[in-house]
Each structure stands twice: as structure tokens, then as C-alpha cells.
N, C-alpha and C. Protein backbone atom coordinates (compact mmCIF):
# COMPACT_ATOMS: atom_id res chain seq x y z
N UNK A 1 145.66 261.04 190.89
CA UNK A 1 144.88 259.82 190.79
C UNK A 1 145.14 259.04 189.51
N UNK A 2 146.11 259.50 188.65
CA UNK A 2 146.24 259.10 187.34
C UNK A 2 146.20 257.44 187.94
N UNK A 3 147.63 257.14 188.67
CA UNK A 3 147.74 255.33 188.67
C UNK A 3 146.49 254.96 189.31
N UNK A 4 145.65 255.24 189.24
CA UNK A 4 144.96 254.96 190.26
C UNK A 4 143.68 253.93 189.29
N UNK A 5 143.63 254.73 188.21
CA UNK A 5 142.67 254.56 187.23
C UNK A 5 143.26 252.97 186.24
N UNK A 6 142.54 251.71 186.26
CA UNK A 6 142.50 250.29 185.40
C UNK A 6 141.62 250.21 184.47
N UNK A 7 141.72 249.50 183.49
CA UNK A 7 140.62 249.14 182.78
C UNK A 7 139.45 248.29 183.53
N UNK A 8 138.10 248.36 183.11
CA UNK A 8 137.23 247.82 183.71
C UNK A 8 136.98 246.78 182.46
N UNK A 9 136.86 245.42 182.67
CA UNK A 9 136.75 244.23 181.48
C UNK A 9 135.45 243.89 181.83
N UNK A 10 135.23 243.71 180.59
CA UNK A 10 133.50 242.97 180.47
C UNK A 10 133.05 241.47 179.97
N UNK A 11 132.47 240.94 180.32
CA UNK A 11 132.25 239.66 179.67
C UNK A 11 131.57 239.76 178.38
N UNK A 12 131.91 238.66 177.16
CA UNK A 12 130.79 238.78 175.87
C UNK A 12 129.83 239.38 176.19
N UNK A 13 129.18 240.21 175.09
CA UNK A 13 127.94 240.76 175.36
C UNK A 13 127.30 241.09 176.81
N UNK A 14 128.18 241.41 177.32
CA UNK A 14 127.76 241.81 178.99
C UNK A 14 128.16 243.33 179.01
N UNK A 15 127.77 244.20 180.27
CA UNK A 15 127.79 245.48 180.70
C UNK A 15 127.83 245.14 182.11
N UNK A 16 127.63 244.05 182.75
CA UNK A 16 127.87 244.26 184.14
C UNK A 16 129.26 243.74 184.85
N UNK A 17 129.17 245.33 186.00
CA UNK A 17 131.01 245.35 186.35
C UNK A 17 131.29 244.12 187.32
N UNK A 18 132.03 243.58 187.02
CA UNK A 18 132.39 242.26 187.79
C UNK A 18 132.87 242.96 189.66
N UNK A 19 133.13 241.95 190.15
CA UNK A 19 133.06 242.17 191.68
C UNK A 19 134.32 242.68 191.71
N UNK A 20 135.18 241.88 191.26
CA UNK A 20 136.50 242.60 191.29
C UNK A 20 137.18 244.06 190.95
N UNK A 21 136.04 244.53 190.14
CA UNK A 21 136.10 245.97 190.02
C UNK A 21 136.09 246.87 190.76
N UNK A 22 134.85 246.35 192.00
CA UNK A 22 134.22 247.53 192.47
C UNK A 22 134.83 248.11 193.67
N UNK A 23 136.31 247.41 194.24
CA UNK A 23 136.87 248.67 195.19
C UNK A 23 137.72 249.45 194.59
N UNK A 24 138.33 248.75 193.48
CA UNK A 24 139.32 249.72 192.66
C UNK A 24 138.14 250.99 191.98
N UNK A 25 137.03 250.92 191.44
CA UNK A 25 136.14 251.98 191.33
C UNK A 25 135.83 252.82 192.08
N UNK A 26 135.79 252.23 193.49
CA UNK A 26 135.25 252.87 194.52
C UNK A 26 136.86 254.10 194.77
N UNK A 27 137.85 253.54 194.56
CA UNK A 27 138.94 254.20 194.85
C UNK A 27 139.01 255.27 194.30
N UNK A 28 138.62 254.85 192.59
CA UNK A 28 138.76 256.08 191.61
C UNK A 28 137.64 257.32 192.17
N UNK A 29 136.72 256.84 192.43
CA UNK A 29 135.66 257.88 193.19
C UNK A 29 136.10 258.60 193.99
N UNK A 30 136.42 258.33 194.99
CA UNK A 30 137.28 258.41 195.91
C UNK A 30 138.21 259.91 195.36
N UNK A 31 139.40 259.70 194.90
CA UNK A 31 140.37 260.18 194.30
C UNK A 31 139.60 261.15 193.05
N UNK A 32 138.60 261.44 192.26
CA UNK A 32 138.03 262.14 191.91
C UNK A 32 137.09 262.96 193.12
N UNK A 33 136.71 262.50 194.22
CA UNK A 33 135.96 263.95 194.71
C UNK A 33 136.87 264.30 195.29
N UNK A 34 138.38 263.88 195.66
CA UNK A 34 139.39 264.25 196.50
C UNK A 34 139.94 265.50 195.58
N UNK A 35 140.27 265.29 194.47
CA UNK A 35 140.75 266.21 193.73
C UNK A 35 139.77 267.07 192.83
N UNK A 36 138.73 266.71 192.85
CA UNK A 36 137.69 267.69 192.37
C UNK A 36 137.74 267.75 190.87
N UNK A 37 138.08 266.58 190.22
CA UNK A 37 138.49 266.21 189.00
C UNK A 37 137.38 265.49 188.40
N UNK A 38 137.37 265.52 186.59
CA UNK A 38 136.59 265.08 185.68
C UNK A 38 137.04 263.78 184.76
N UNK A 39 136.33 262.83 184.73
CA UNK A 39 136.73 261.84 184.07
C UNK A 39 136.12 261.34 182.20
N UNK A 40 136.55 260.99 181.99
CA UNK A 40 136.10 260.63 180.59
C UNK A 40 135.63 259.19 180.82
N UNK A 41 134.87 258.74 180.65
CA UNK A 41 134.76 257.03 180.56
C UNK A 41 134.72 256.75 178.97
N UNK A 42 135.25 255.55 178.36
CA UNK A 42 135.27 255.23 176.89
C UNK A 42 134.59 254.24 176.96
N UNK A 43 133.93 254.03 176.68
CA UNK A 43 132.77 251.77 176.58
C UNK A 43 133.67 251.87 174.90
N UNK A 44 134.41 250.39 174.83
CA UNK A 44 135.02 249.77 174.29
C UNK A 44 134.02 248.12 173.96
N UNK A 45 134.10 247.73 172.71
CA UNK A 45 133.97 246.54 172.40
C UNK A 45 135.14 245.51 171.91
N UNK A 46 134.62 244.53 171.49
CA UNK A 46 135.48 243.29 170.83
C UNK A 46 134.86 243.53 168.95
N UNK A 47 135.18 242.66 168.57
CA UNK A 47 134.49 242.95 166.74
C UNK A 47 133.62 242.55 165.97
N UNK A 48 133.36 241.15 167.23
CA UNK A 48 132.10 241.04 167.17
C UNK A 48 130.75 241.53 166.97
N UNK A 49 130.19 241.50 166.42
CA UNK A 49 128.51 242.03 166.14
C UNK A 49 128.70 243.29 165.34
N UNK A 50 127.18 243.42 164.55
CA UNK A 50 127.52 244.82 164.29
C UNK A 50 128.01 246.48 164.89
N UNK A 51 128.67 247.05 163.68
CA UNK A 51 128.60 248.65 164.60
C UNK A 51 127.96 249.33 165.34
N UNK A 52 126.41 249.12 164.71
CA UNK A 52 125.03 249.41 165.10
C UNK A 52 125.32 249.16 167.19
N UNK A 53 125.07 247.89 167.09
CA UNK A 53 125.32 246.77 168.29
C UNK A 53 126.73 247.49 169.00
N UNK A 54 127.76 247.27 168.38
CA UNK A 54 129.08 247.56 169.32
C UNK A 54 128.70 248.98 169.66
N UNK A 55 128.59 250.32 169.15
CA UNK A 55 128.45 251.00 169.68
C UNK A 55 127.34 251.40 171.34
N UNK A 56 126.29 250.47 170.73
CA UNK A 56 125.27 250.79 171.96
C UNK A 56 125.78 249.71 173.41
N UNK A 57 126.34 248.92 172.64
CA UNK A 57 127.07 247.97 174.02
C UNK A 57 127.93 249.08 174.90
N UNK A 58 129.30 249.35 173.80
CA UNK A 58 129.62 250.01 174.34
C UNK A 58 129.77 251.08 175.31
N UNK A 59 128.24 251.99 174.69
CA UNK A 59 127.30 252.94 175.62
C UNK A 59 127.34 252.72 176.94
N UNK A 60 126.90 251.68 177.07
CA UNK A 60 125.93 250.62 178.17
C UNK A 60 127.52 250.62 179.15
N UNK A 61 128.28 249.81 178.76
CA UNK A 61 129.56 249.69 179.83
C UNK A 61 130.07 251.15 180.23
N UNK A 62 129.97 252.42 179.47
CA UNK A 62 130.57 253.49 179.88
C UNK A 62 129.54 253.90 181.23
N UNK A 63 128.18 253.65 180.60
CA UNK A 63 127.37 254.16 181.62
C UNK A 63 126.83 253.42 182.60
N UNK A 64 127.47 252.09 182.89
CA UNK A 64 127.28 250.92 183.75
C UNK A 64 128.75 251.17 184.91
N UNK A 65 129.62 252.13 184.75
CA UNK A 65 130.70 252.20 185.24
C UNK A 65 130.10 254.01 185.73
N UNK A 66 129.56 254.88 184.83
CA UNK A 66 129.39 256.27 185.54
C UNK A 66 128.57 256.02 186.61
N UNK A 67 127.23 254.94 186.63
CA UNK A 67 126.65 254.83 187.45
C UNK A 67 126.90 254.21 188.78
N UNK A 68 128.08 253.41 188.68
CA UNK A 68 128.69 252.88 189.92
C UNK A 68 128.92 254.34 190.53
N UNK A 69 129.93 255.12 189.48
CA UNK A 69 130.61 255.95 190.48
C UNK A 69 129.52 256.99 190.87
N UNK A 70 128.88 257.57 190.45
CA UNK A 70 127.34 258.30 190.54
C UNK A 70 126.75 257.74 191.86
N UNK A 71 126.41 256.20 192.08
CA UNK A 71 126.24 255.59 193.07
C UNK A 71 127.28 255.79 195.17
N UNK A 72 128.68 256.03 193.98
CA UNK A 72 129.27 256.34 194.98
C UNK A 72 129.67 257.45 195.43
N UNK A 73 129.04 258.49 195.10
CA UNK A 73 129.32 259.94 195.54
C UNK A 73 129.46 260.90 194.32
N UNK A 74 130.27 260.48 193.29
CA UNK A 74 130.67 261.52 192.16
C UNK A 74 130.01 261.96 192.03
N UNK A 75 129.04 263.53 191.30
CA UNK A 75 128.59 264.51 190.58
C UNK A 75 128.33 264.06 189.37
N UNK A 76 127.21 263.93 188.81
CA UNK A 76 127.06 263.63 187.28
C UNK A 76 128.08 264.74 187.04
N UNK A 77 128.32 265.53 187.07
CA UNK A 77 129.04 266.97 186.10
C UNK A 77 130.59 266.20 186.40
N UNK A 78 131.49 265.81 187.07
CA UNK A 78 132.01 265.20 186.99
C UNK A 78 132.37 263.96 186.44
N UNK A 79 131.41 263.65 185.49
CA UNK A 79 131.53 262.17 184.98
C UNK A 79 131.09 262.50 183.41
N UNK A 80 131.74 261.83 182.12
CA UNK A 80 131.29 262.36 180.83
C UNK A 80 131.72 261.21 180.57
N UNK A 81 130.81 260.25 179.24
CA UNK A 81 130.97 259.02 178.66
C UNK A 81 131.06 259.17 177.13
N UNK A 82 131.52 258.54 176.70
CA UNK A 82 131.74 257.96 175.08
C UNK A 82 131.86 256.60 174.73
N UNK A 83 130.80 256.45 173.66
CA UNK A 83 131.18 254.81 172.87
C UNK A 83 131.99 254.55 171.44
N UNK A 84 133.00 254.13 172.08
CA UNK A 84 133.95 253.54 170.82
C UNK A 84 133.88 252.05 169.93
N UNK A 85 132.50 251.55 170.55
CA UNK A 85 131.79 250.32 169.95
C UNK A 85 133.71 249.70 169.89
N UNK A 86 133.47 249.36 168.39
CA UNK A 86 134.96 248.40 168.36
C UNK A 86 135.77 249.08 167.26
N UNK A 87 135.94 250.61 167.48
CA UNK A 87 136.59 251.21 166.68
C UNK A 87 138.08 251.40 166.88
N UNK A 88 138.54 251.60 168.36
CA UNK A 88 139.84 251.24 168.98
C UNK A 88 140.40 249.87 169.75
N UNK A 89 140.46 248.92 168.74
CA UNK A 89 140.86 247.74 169.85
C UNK A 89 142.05 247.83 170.16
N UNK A 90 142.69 247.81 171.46
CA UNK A 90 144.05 247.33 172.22
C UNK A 90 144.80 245.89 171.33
N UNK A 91 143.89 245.23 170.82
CA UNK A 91 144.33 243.83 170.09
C UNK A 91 143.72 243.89 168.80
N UNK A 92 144.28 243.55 167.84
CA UNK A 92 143.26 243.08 166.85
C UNK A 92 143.17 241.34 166.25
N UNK A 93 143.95 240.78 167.12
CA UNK A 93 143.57 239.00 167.09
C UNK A 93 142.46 238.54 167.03
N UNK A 94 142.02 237.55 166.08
CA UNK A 94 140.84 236.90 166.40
C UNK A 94 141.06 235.44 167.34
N UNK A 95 141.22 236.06 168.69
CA UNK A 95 141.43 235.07 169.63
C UNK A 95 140.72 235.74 170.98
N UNK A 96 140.27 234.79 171.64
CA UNK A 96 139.02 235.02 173.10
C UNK A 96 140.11 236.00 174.00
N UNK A 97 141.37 235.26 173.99
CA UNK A 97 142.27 236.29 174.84
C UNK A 97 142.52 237.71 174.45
N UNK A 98 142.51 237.90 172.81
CA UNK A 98 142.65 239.70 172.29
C UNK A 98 141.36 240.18 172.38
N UNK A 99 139.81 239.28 172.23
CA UNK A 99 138.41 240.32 172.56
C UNK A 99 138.75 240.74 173.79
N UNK A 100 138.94 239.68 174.59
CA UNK A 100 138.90 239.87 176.23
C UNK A 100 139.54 241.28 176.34
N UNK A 101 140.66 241.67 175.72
CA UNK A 101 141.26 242.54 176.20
C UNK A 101 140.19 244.32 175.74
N UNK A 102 139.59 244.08 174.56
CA UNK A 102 139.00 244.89 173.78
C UNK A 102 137.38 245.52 174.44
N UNK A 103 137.23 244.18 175.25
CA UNK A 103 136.08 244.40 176.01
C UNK A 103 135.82 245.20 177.31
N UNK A 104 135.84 246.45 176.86
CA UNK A 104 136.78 247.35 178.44
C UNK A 104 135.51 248.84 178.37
N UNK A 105 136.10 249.30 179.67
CA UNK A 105 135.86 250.73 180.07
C UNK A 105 136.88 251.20 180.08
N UNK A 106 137.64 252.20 179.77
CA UNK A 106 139.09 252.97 179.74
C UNK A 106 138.86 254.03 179.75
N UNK A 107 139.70 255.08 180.71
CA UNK A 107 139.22 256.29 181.90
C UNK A 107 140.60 257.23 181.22
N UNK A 108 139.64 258.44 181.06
CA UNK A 108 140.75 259.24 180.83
C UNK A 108 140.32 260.60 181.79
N UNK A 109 141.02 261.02 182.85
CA UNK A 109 141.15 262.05 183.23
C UNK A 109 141.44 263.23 182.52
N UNK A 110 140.81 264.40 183.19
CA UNK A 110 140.68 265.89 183.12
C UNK A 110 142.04 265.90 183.12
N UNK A 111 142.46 266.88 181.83
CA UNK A 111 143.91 267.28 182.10
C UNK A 111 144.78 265.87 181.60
N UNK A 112 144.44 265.34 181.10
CA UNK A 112 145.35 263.80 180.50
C UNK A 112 144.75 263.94 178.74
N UNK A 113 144.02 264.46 178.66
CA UNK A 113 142.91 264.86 176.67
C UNK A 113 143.81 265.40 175.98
């Protein structure tokens, strides 16, 4: 299921998964109870706001994405989250197009750590 797994993007100060997410999520679900596999979710920010703030945002998107998949069949025991507030950005531009990119859920499978 590795290819299987995208980043999930968030809007400013948002946690909710856009529409376009939710069959590719549904897939990853999918492909986790198929293989009986564990995922990592990461909630990612932009650099905006404080640490305080980025971290709990962050929270919020990891666990706005476990709960889809929770919703869709997965096992809490199958699902484990972490917030990286805006400690790993993919970009470090101060431009709407490098937050955009920073503003994510990013999935790391069991056996990929």
C-alpha cells in the first residue's frame, strides 16, 4: 500500500479534509485492513502562528484524518498520530504556494520508520 499513501493538504488555519481527499483515504483504509498494517499520521503546519498554536493545529489535522479512517473501518490500534506543528516544512519560502505545501497530513507506514 506504500503508493497508495498522498499527502492530505489543509487550508490556513483549517483541519478539515477537503472532498478530494476522501476516496484516496478511503483507499488507504482500505489497503490498511487488507494488509493488517499500522500507520503513522504526522499533522504538519506552515510558520505561521505560534509553536504553542502550530503544534495543536497540527494535532487536529493528524486526528481529523485518523478519524476519517476510524470512520471507515480501521482499528484505533491501527492508527497512531504525531504533531510536527511547523518543525518539518517540505518548503521553507515565505510564499502561499511553499505554506500550501507545509500544510499537510503525511503517512508513514509500519515497516517504512
Amino acid at each position: 500500500p506504500r503508493d497508495l499513501i498522498e499527502n492530505v493538504y489543509f487550508d490556513f488555519d483549517s483541519y478539515t479534509i477537503k472532498e478530494q481527499y476522501k476516496k484516496p483515504l478511503m483507499t488507504l483504509a482500505n489497503a490498511l485492513l487488507e494488509a493488517n498494517t499500522s500507520v503513522l499520521i504526522e499533522g504538519h503546519c506552515d510558520e505561521r502562528g505560534t509553536n504553542e498554536y502550530n503544534l495543536a493545529l497540527g494535532d487536529r489535522r493528524a486526528n481529523a484524518v485518523k478519524n476519517f479512517l476510524k470512520a471507515s473501518g480501521v482499528p484505533s490500534s491501527q492508527i497512531e498520530t504525531i504533531s510536527f506543528g511547523e518543525d518539518k516544512p517540505v518548503c521553507d519560502a515565505n510564499t502561499e504556494s511553499c505554506w500550501s505545501k507545509n500544510r499537510r497530513a503525511h503517512f508513514v507506514l509500519e515497516g517504512s520508520r
